[in-house]
PDB file of N, CA and C in Angstrom:
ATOM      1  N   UNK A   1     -38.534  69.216   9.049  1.00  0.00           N
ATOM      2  CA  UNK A   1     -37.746  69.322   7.833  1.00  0.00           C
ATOM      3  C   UNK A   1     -37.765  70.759   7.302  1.00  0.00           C
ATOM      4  N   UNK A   2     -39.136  71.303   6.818  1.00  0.00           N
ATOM      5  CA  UNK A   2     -39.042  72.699   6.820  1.00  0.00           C
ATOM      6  C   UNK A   2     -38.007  73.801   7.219  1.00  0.00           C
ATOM      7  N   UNK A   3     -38.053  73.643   9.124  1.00  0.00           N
ATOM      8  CA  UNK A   3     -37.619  74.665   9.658  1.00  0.00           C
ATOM      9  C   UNK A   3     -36.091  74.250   9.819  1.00  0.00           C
ATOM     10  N   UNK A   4     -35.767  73.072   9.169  1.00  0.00           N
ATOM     11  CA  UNK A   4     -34.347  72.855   9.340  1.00  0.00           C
ATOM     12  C   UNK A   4     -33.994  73.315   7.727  1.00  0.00           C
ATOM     13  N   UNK A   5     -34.120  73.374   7.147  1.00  0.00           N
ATOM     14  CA  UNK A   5     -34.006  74.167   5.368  1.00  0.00           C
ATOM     15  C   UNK A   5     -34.231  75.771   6.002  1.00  0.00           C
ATOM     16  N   UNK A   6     -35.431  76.220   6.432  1.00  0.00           N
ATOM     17  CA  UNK A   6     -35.182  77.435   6.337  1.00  0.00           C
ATOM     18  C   UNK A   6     -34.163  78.187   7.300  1.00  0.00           C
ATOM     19  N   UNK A   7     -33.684  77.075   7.991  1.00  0.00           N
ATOM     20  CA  UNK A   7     -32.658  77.605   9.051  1.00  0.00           C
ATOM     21  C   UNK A   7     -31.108  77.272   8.637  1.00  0.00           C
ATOM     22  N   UNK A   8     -30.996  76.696   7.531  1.00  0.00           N
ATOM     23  CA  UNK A   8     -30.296  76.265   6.654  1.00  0.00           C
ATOM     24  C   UNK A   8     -29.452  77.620   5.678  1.00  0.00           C
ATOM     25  N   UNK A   9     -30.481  78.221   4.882  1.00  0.00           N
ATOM     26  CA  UNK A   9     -30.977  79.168   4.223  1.00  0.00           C
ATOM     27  C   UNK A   9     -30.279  80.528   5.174  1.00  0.00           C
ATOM     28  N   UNK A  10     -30.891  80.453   6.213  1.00  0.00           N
ATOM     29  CA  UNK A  10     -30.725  81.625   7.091  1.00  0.00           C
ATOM     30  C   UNK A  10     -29.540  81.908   7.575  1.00  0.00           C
ATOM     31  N   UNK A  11     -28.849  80.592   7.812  1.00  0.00           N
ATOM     32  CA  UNK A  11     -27.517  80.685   8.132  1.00  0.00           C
ATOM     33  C   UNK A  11     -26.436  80.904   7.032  1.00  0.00           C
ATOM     34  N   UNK A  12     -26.662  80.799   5.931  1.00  0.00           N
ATOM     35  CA  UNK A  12     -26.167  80.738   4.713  1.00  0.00           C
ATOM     36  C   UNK A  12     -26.128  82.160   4.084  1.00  0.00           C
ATOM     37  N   UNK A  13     -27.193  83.086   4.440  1.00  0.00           N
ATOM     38  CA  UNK A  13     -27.795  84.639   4.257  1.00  0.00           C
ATOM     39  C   UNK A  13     -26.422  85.220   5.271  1.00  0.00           C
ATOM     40  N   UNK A  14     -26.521  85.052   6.262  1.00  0.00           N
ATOM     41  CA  UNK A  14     -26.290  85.322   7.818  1.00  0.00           C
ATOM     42  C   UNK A  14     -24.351  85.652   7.576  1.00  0.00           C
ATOM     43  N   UNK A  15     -23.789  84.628   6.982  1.00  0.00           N
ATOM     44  CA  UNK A  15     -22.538  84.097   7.011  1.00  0.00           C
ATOM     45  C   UNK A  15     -21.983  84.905   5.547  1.00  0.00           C
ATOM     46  N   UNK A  16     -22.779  84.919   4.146  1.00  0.00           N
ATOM     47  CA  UNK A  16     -22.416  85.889   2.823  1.00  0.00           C
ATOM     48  C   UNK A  16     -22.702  86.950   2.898  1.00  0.00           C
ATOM     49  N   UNK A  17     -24.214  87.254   3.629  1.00  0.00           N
ATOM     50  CA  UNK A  17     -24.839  88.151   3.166  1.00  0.00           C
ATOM     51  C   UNK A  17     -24.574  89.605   4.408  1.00  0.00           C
ATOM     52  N   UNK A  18     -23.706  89.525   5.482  1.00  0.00           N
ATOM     53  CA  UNK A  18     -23.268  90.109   6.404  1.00  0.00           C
ATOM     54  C   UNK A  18     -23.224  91.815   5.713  1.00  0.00           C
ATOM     55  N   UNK A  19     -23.918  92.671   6.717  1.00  0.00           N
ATOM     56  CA  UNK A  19     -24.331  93.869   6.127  1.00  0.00           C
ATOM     57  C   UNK A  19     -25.127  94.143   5.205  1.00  0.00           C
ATOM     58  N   UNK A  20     -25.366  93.022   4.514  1.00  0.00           N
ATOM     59  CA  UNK A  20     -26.645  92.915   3.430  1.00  0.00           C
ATOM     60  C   UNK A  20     -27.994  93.033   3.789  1.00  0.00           C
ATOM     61  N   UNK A  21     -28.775  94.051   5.093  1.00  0.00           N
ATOM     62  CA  UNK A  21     -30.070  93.413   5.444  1.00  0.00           C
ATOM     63  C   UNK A  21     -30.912  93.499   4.458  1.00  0.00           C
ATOM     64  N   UNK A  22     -30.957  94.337   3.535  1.00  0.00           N
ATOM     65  CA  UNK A  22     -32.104  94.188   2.456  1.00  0.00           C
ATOM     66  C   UNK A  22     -32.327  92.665   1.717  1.00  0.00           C
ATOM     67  N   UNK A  23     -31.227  91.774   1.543  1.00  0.00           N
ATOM     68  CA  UNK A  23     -31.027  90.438   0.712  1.00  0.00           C
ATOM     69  C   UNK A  23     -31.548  89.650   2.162  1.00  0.00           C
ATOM     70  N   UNK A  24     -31.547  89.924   3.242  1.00  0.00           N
ATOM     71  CA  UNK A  24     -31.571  88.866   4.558  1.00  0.00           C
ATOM     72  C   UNK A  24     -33.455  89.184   4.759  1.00  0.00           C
ATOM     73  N   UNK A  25     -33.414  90.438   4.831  1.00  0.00           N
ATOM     74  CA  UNK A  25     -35.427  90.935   4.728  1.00  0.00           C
ATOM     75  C   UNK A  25     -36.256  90.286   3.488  1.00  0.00           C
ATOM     76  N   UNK A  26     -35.339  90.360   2.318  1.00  0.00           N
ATOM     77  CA  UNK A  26     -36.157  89.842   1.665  1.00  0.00           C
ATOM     78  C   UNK A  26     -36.403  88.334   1.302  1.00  0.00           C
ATOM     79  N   UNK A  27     -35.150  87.450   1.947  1.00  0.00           N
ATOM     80  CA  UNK A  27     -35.337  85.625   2.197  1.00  0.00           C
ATOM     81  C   UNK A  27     -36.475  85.953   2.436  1.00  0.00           C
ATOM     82  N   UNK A  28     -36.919  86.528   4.244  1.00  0.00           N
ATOM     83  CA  UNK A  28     -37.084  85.909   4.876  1.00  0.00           C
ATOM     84  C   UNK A  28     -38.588  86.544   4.984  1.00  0.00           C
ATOM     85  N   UNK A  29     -39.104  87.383   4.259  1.00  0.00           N
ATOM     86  CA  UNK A  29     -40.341  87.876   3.470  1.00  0.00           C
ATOM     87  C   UNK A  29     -40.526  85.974   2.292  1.00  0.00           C
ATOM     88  N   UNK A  30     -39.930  85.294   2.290  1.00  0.00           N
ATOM     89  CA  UNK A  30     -40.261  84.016   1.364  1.00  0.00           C
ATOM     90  C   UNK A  30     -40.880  82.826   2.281  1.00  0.00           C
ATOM     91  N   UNK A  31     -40.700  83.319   3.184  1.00  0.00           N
ATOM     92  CA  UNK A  31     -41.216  81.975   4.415  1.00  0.00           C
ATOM     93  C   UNK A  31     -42.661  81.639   3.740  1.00  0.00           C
ATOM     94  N   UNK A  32     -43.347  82.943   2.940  1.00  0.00           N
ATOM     95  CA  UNK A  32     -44.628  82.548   2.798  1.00  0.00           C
ATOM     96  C   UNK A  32     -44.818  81.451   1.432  1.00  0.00           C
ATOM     97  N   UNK A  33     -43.876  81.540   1.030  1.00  0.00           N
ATOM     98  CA  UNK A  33     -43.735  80.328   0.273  1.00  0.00           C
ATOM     99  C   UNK A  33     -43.445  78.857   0.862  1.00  0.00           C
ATOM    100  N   UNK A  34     -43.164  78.783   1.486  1.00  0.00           N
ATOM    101  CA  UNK A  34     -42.724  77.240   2.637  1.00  0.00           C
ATOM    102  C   UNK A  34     -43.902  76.651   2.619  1.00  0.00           C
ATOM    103  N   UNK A  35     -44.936  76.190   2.327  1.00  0.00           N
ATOM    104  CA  UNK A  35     -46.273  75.528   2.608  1.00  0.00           C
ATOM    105  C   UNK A  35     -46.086  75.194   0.776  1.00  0.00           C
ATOM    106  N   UNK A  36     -45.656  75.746  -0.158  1.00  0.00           N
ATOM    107  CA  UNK A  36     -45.523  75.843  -1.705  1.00  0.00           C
ATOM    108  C   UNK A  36     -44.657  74.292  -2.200  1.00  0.00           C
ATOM    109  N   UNK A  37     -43.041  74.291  -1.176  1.00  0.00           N
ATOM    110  CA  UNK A  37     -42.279  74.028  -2.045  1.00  0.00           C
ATOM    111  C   UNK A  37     -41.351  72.606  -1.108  1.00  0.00           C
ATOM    112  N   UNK A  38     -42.616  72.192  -0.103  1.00  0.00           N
ATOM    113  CA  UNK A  38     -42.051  70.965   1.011  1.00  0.00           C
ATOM    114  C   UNK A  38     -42.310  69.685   0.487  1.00  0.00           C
ATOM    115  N   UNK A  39     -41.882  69.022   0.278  1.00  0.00           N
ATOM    116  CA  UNK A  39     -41.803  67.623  -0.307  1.00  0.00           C
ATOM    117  C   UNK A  39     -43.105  67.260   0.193  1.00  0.00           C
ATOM    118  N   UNK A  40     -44.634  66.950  -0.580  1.00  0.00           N
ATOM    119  CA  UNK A  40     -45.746  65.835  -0.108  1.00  0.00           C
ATOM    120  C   UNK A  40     -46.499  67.235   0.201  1.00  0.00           C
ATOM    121  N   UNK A  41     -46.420  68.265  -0.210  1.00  0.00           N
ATOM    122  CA  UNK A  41     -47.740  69.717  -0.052  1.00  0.00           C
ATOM    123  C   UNK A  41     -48.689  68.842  -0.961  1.00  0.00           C
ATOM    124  N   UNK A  42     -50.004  69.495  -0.423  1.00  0.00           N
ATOM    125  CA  UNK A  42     -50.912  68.761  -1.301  1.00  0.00           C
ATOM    126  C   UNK A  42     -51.558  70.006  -2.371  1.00  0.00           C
ATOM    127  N   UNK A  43     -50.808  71.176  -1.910  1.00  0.00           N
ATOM    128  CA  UNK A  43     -50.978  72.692  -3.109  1.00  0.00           C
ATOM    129  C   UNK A  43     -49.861  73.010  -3.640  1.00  0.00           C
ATOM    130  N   UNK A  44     -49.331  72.544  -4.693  1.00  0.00           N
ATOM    131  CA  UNK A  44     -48.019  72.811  -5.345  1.00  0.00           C
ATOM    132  C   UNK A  44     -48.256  74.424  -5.747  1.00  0.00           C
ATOM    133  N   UNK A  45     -49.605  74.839  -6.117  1.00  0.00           N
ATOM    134  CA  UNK A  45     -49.816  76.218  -6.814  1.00  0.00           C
ATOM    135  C   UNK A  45     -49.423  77.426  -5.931  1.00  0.00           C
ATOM    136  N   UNK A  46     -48.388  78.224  -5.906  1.00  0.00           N
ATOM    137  CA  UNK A  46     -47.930  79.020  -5.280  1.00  0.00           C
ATOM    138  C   UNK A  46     -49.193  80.260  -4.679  1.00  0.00           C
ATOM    139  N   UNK A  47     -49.070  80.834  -3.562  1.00  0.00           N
ATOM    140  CA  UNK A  47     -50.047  82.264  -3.335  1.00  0.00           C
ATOM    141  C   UNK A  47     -49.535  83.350  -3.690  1.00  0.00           C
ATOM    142  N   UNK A  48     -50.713  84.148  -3.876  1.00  0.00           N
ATOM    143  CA  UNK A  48     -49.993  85.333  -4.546  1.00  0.00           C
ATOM    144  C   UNK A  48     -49.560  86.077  -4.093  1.00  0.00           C
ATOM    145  N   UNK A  49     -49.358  86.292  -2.459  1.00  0.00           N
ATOM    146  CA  UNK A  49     -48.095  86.568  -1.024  1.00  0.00           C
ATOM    147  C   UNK A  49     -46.944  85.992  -1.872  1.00  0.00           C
ATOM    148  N   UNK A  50     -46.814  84.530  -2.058  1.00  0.00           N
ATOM    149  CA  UNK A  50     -45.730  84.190  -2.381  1.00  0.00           C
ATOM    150  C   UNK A  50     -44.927  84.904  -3.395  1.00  0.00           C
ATOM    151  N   UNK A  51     -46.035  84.492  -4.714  1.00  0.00           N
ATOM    152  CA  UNK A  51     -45.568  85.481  -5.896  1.00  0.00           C
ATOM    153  C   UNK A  51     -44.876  86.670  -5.914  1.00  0.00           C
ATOM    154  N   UNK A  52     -45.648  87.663  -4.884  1.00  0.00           N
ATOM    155  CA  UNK A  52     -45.189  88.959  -4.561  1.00  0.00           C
ATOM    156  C   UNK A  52     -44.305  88.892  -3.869  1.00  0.00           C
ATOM    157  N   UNK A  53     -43.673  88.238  -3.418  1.00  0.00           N
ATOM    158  CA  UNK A  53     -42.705  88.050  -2.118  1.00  0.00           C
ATOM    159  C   UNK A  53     -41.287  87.442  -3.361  1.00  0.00           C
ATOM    160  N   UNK A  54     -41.776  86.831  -4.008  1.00  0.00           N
ATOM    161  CA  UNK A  54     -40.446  86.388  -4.796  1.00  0.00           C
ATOM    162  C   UNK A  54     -40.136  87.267  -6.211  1.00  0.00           C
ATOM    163  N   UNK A  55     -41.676  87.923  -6.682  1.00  0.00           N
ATOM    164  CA  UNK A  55     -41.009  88.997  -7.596  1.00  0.00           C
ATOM    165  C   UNK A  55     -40.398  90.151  -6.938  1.00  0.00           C
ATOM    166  N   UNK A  56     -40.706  90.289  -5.395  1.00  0.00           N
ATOM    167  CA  UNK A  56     -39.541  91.818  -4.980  1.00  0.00           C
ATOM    168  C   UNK A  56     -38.153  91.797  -4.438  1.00  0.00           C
ATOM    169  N   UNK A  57     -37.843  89.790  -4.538  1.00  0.00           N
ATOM    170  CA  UNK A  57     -36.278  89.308  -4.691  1.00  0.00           C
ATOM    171  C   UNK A  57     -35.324  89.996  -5.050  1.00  0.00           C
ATOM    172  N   UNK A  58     -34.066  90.200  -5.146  1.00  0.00           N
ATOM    173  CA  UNK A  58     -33.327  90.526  -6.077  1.00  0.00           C
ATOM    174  C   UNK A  58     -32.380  89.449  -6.406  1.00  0.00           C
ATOM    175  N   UNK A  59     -32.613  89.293  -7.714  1.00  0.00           N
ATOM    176  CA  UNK A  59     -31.651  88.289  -8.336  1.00  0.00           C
ATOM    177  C   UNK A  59     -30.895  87.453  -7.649  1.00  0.00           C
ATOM    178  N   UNK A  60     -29.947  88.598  -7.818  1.00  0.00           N
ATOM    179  CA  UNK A  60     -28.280  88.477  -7.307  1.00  0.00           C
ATOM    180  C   UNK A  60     -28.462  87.928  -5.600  1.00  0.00           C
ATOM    181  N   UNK A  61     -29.578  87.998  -4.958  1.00  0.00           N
ATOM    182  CA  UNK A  61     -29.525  87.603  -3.464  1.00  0.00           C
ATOM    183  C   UNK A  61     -29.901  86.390  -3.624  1.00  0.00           C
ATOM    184  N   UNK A  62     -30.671  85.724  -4.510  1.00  0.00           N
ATOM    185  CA  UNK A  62     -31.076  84.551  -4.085  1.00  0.00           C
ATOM    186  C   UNK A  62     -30.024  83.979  -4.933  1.00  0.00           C
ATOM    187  N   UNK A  63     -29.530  84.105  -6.154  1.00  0.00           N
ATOM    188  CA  UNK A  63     -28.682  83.264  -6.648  1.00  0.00           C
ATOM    189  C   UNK A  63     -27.688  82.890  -5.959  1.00  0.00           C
ATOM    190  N   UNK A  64     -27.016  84.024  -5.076  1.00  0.00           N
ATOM    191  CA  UNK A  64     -25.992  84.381  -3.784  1.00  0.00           C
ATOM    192  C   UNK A  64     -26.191  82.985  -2.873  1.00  0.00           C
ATOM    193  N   UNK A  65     -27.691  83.044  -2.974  1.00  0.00           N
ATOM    194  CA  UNK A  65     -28.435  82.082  -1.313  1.00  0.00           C
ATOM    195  C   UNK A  65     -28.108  80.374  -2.232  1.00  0.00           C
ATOM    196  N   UNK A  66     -28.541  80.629  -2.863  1.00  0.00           N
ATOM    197  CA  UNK A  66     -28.210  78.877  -3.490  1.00  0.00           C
ATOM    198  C   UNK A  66     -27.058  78.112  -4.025  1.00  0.00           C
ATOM    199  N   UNK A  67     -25.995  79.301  -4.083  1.00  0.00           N
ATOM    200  CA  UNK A  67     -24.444  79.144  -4.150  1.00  0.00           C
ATOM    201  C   UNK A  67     -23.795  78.543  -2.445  1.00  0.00           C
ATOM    202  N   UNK A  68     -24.688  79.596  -1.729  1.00  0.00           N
ATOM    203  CA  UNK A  68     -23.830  79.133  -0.569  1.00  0.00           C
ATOM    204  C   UNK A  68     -24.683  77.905   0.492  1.00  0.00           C
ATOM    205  N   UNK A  69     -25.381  77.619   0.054  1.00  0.00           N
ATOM    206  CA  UNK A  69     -26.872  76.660   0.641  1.00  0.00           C
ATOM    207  C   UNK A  69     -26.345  75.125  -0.172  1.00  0.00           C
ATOM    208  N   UNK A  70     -25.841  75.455  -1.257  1.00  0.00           N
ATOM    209  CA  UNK A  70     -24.945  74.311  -2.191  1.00  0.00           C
ATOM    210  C   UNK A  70     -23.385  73.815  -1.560  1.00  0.00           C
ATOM    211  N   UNK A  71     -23.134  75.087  -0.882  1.00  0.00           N
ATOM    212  CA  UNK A  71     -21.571  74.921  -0.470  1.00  0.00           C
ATOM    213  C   UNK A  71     -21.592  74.562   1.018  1.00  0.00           C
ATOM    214  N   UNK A  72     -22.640  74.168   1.656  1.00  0.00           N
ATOM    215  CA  UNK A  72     -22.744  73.788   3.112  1.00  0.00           C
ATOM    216  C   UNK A  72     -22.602  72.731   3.277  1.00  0.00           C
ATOM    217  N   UNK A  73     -22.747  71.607   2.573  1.00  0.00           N
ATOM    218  CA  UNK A  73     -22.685  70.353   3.100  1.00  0.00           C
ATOM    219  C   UNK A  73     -20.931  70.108   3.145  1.00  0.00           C
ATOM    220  N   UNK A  74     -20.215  70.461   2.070  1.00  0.00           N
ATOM    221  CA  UNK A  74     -19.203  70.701   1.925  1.00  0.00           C
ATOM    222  C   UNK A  74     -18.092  70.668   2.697  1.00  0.00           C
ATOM    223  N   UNK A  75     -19.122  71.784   3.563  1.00  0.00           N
ATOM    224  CA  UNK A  75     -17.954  72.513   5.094  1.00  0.00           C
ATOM    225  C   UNK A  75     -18.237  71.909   5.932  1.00  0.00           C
ATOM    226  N   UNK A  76     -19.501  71.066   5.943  1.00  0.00           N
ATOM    227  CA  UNK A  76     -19.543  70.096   7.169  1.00  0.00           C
ATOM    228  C   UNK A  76     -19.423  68.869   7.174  1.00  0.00           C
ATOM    229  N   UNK A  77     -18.349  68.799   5.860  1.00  0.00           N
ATOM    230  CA  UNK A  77     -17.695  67.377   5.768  1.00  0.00           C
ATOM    231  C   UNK A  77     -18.689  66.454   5.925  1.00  0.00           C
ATOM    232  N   UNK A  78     -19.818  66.887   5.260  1.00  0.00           N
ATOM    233  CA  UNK A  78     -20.769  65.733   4.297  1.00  0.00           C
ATOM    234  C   UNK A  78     -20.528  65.394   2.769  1.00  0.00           C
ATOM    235  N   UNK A  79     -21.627  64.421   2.262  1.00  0.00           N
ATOM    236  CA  UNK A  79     -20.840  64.466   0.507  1.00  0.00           C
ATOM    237  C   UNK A  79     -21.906  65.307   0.077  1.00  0.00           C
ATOM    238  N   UNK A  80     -21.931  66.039  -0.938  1.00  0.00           N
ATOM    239  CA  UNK A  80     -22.263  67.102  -1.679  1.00  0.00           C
ATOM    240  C   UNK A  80     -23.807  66.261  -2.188  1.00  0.00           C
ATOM    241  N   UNK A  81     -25.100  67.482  -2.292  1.00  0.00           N
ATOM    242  CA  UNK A  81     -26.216  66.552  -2.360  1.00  0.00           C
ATOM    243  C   UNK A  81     -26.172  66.566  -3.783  1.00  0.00           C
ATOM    244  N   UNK A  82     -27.095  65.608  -4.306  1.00  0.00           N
ATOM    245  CA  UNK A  82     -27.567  65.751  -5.582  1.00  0.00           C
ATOM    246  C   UNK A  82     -28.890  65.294  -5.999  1.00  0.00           C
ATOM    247  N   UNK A  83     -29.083  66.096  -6.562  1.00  0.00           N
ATOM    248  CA  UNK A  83     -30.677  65.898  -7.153  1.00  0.00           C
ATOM    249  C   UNK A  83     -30.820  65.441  -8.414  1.00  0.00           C
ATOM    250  N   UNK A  84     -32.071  64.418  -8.402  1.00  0.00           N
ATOM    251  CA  UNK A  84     -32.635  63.716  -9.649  1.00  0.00           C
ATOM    252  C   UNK A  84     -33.851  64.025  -9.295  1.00  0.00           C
ATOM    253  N   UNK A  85     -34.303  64.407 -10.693  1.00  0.00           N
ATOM    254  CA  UNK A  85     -35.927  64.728 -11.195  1.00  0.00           C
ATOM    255  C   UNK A  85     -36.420  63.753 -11.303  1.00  0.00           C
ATOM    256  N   UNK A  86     -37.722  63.407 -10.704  1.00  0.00           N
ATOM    257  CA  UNK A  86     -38.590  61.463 -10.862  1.00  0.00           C
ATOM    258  C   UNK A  86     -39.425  62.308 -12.209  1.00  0.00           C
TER     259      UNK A  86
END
């Protein structure tokens, strides 16, 4: 499940973010967060790799990444996901 999200993600970088390598280096500097944010971790508390890895983000790239990570199911003529908070 993981490596199908972060390959998800990657393709989504890959396809907007074309000529962008600084926004594509810095996803993928977030992998160290993946053990953080997988459904059933038994350490929700982020590392401070992670931390550092997501404060040297830039904004505009990840907001970029979850616009088009939102617009994938879309194009592959699935129905659009949606999330509820338990």
């Amino acid at each position: 499940m993981k490596s199908i999200i972060v390959s998800l993600v990657l393709l989504a970088i890959v396809i907007e973010c074309q000529g962008q390598s600084t926004c594509s280096a810095s996803l993928n500097n977030l992998n160290v967060c993946a053990p953080f944010v997988v459904p059933g971790t038994t350490n929700p508390s982020p590392s401070a790799d992670c931390c550092s890895a997501l404060q040297s983000l830039d904004h505009e790239c990840l907001c970029n990444t979850l616009r088009i990570s939102a617009r994938l199911p879309s194009q592959c003529n699935l129905p659009p996901i949606s999330c509820v908070a338990n």
